[in-house]
PDB file of N, CA and C in Angstrom:
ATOM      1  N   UNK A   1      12.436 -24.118   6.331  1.00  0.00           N
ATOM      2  CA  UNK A   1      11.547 -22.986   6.225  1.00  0.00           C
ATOM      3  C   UNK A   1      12.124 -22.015   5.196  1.00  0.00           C
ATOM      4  N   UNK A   2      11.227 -21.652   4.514  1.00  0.00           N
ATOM      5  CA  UNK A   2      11.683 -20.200   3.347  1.00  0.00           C
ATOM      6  C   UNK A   2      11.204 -19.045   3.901  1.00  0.00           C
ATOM      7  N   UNK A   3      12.370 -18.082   3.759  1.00  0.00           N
ATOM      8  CA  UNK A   3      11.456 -16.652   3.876  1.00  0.00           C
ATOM      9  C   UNK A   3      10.882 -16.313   2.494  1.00  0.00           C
ATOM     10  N   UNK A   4       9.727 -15.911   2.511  1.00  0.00           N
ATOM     11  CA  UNK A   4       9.762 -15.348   1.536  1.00  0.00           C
ATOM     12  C   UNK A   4      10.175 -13.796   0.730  1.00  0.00           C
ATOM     13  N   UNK A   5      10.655 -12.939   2.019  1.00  0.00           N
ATOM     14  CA  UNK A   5      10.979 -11.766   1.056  1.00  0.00           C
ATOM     15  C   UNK A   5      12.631 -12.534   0.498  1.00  0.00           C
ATOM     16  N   UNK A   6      13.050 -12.812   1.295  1.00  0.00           N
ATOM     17  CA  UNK A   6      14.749 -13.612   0.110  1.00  0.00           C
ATOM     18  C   UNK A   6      14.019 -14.692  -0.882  1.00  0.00           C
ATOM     19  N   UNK A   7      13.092 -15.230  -1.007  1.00  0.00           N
ATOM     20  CA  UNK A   7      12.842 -15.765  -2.255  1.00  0.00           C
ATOM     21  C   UNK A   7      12.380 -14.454  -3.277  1.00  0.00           C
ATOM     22  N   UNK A   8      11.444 -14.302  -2.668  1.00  0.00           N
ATOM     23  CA  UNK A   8      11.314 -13.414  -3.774  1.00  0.00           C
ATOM     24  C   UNK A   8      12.660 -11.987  -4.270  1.00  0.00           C
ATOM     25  N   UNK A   9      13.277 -11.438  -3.765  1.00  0.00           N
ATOM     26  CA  UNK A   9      14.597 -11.006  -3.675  1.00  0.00           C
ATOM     27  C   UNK A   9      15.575 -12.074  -4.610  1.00  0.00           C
ATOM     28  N   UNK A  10      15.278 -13.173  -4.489  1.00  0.00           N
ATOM     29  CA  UNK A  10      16.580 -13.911  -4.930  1.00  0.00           C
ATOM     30  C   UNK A  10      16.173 -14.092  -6.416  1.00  0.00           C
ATOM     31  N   UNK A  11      14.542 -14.682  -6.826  1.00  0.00           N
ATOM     32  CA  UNK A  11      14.355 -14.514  -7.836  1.00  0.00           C
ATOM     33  C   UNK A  11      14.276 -13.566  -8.738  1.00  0.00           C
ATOM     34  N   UNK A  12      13.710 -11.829  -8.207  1.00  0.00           N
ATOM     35  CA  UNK A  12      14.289 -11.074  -9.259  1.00  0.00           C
ATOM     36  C   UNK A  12      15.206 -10.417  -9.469  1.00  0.00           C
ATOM     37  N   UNK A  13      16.502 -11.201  -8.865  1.00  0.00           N
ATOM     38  CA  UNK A  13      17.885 -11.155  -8.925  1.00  0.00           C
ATOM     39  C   UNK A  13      18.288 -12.074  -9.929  1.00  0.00           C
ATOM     40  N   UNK A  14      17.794 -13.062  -9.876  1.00  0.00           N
ATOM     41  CA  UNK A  14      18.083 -14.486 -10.815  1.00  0.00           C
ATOM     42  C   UNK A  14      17.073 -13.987 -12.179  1.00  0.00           C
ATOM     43  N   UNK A  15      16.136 -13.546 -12.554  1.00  0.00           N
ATOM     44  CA  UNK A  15      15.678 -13.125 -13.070  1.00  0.00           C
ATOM     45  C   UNK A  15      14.213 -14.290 -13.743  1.00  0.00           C
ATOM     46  N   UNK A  16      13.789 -15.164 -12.797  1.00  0.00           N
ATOM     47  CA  UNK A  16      12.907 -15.813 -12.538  1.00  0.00           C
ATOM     48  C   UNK A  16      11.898 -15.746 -11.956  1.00  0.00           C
ATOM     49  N   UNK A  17      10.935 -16.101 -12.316  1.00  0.00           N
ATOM     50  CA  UNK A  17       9.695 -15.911 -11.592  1.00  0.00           C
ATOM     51  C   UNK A  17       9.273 -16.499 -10.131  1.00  0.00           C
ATOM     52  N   UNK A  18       8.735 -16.253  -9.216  1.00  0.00           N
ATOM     53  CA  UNK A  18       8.723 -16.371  -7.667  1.00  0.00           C
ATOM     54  C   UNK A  18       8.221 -17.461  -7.759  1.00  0.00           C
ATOM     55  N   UNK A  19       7.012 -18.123  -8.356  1.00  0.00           N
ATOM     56  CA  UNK A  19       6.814 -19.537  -8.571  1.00  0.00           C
ATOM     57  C   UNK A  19       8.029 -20.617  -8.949  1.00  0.00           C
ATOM     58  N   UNK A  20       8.809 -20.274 -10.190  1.00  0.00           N
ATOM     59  CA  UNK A  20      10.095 -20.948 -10.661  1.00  0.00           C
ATOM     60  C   UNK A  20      10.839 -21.443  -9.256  1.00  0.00           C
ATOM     61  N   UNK A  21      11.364 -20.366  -8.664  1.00  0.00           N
ATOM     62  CA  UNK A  21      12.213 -20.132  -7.190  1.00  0.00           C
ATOM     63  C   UNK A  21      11.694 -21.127  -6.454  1.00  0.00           C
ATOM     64  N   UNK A  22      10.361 -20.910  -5.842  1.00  0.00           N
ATOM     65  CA  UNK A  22       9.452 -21.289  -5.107  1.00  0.00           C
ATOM     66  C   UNK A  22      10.119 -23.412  -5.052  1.00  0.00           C
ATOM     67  N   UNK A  23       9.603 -23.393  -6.596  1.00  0.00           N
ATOM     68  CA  UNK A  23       9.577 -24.491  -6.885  1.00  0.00           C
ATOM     69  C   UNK A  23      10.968 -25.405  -6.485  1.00  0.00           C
ATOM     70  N   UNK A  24      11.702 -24.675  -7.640  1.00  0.00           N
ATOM     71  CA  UNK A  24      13.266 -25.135  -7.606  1.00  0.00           C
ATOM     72  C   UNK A  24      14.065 -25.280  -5.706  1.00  0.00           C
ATOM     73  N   UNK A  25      13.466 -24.471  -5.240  1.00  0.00           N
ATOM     74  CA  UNK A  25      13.779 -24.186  -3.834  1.00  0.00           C
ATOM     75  C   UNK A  25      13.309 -25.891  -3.212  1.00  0.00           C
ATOM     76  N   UNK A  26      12.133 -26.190  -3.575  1.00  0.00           N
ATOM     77  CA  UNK A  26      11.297 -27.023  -2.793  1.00  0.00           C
ATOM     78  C   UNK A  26      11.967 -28.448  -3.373  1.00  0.00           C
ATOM     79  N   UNK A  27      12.107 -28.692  -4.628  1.00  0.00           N
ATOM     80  CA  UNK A  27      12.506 -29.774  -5.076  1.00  0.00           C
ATOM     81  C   UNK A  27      14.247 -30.328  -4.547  1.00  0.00           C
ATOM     82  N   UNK A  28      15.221 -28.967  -4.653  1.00  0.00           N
ATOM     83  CA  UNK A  28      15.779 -28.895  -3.983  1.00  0.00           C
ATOM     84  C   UNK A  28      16.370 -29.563  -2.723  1.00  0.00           C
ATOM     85  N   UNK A  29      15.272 -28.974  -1.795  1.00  0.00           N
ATOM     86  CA  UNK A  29      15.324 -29.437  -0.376  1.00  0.00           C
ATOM     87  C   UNK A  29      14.686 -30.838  -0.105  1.00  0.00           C
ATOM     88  N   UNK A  30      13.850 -31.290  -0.977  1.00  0.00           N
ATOM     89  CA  UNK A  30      13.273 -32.594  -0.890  1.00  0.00           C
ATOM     90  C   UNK A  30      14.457 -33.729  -1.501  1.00  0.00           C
ATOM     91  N   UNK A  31      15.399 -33.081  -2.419  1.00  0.00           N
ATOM     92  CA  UNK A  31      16.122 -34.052  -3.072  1.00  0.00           C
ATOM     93  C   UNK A  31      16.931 -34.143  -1.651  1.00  0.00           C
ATOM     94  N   UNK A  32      17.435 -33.424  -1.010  1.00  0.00           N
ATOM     95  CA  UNK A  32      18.477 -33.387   0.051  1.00  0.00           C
ATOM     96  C   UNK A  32      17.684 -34.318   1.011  1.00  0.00           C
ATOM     97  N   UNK A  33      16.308 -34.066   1.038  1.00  0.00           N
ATOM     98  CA  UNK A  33      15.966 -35.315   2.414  1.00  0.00           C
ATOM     99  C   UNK A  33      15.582 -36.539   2.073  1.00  0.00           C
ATOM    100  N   UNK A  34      16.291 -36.715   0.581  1.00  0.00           N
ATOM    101  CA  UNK A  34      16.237 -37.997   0.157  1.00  0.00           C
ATOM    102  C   UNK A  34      17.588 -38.705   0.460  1.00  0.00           C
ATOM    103  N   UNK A  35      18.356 -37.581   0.842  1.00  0.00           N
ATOM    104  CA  UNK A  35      19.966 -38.186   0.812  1.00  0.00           C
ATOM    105  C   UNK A  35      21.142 -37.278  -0.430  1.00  0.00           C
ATOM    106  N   UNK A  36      19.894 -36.905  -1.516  1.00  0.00           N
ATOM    107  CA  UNK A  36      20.998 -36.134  -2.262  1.00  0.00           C
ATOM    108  C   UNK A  36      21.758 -35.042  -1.947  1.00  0.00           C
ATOM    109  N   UNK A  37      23.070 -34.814  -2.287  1.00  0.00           N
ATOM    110  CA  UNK A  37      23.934 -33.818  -2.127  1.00  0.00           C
ATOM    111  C   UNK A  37      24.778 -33.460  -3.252  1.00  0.00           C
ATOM    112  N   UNK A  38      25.451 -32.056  -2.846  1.00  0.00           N
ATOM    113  CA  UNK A  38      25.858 -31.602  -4.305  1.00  0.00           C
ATOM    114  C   UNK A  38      27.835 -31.306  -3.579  1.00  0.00           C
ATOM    115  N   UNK A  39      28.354 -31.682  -2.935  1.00  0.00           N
ATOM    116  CA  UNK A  39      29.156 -31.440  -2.028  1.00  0.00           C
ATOM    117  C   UNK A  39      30.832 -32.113  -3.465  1.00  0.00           C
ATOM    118  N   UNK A  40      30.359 -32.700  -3.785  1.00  0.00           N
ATOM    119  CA  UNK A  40      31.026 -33.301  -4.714  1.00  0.00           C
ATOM    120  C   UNK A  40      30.869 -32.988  -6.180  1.00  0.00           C
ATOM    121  N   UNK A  41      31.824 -32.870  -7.110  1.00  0.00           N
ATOM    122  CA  UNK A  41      31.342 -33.236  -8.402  1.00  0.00           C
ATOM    123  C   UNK A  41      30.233 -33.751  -9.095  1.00  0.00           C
ATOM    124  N   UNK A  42      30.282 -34.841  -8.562  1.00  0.00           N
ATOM    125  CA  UNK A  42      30.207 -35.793  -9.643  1.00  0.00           C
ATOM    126  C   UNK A  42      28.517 -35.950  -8.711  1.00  0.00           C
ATOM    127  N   UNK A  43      28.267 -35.709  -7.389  1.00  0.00           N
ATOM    128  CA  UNK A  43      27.281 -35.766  -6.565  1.00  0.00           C
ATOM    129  C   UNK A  43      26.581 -34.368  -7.463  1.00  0.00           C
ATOM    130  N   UNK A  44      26.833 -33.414  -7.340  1.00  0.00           N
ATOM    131  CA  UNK A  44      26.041 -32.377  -7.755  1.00  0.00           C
ATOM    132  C   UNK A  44      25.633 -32.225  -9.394  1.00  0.00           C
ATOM    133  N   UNK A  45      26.473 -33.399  -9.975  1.00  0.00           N
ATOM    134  CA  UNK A  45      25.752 -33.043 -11.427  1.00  0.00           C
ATOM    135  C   UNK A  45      24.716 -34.282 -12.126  1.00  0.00           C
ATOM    136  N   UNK A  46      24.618 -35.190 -10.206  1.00  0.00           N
ATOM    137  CA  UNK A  46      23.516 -36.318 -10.670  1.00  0.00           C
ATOM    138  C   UNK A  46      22.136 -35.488  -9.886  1.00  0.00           C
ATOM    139  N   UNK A  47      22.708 -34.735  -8.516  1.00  0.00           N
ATOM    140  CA  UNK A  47      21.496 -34.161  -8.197  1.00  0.00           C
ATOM    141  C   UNK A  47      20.696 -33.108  -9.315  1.00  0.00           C
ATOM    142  N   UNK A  48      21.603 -32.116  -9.867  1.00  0.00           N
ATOM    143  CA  UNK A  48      21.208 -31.463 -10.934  1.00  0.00           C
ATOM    144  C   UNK A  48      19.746 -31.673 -11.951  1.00  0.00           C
ATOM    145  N   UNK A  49      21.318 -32.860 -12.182  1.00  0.00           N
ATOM    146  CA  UNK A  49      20.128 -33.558 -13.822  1.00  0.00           C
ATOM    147  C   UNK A  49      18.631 -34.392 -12.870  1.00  0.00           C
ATOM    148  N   UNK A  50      18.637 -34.471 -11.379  1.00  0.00           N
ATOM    149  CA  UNK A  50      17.567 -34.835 -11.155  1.00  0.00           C
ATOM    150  C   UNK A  50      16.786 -33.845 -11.342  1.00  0.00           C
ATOM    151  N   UNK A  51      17.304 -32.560 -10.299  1.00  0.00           N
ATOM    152  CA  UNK A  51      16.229 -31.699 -10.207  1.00  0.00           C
ATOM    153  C   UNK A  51      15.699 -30.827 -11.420  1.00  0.00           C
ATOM    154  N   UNK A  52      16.626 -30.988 -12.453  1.00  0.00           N
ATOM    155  CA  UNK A  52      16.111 -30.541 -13.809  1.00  0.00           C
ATOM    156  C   UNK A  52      14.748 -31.355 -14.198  1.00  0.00           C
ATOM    157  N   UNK A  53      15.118 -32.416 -13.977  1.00  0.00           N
ATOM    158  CA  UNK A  53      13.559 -33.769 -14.728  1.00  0.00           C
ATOM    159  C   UNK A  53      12.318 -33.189 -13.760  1.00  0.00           C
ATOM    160  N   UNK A  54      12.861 -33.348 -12.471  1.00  0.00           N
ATOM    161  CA  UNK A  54      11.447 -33.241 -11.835  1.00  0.00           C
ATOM    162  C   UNK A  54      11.095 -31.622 -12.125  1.00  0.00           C
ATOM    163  N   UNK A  55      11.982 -31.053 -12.319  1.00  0.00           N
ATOM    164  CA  UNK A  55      11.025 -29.237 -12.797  1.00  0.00           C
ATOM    165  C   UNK A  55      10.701 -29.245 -14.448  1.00  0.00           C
ATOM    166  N   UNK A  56      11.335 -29.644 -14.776  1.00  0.00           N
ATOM    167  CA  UNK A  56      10.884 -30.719 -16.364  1.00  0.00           C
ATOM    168  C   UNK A  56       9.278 -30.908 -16.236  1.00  0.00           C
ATOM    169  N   UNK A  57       9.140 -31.545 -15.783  1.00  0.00           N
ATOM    170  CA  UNK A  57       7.384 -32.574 -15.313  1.00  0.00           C
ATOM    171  C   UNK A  57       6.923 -31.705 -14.811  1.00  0.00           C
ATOM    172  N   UNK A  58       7.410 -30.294 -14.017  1.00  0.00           N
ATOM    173  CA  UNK A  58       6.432 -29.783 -13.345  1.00  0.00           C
ATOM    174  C   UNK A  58       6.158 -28.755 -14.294  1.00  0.00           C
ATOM    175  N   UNK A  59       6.845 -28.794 -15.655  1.00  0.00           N
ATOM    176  CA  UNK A  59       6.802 -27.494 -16.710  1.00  0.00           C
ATOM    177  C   UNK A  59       7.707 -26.289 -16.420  1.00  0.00           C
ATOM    178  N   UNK A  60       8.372 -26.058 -15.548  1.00  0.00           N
ATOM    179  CA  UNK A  60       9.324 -25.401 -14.777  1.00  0.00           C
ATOM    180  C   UNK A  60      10.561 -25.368 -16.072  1.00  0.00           C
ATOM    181  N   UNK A  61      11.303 -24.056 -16.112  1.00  0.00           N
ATOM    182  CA  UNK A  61      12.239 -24.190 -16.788  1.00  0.00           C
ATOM    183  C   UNK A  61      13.844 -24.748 -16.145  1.00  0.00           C
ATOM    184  N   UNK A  62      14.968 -24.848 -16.921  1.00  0.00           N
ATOM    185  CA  UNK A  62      16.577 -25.876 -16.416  1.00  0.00           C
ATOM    186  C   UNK A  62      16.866 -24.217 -15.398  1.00  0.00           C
ATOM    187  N   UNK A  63      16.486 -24.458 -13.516  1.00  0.00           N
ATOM    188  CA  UNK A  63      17.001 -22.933 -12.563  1.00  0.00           C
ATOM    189  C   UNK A  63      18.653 -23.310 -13.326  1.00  0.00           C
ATOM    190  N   UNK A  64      19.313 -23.929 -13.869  1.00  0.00           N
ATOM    191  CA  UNK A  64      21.100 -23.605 -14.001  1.00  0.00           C
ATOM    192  C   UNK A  64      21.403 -22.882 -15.301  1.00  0.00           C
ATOM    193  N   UNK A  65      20.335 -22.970 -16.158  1.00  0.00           N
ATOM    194  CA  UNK A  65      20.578 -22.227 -17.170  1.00  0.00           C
ATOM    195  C   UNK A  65      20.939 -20.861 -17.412  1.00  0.00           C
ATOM    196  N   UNK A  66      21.384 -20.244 -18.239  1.00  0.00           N
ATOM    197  CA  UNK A  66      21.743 -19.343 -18.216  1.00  0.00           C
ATOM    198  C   UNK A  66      22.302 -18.776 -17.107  1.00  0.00           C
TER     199      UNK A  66
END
């Protein structure tokens, strides 16, 4: 579950738009109930470059950037 006043809080802290958040949040949590984890190195910079592609496709900008 998301709250949404900490999403929205978190994004114009991050300086992203509440949709961006929204998104990145969701892809996120779906990569994790696929099994992905970021607990590791080398684990968190394959989940990454996933969740970059799939916000990629969704037109979404890289949430690690900057």
């Amino acid at each position: 579950m998301l709250c949404a006043p900490v999403v929205e809080r978190e994004a114009h802290e991050q300086g992203k738009t509440i949709a961006a958040h929204y998104a990145h949040l969701l892809v996120h949590g779906t990569l994790h109930a696929q099994g992905y984890d970021h607990e590791r190195v080398r684990d968190a910079r394959v989940m990454e470059a996933r969740e970059r592609e799939i916000l990629a496709a969704l037109g979404f900008a890289d949430p690690y950037e900057g």
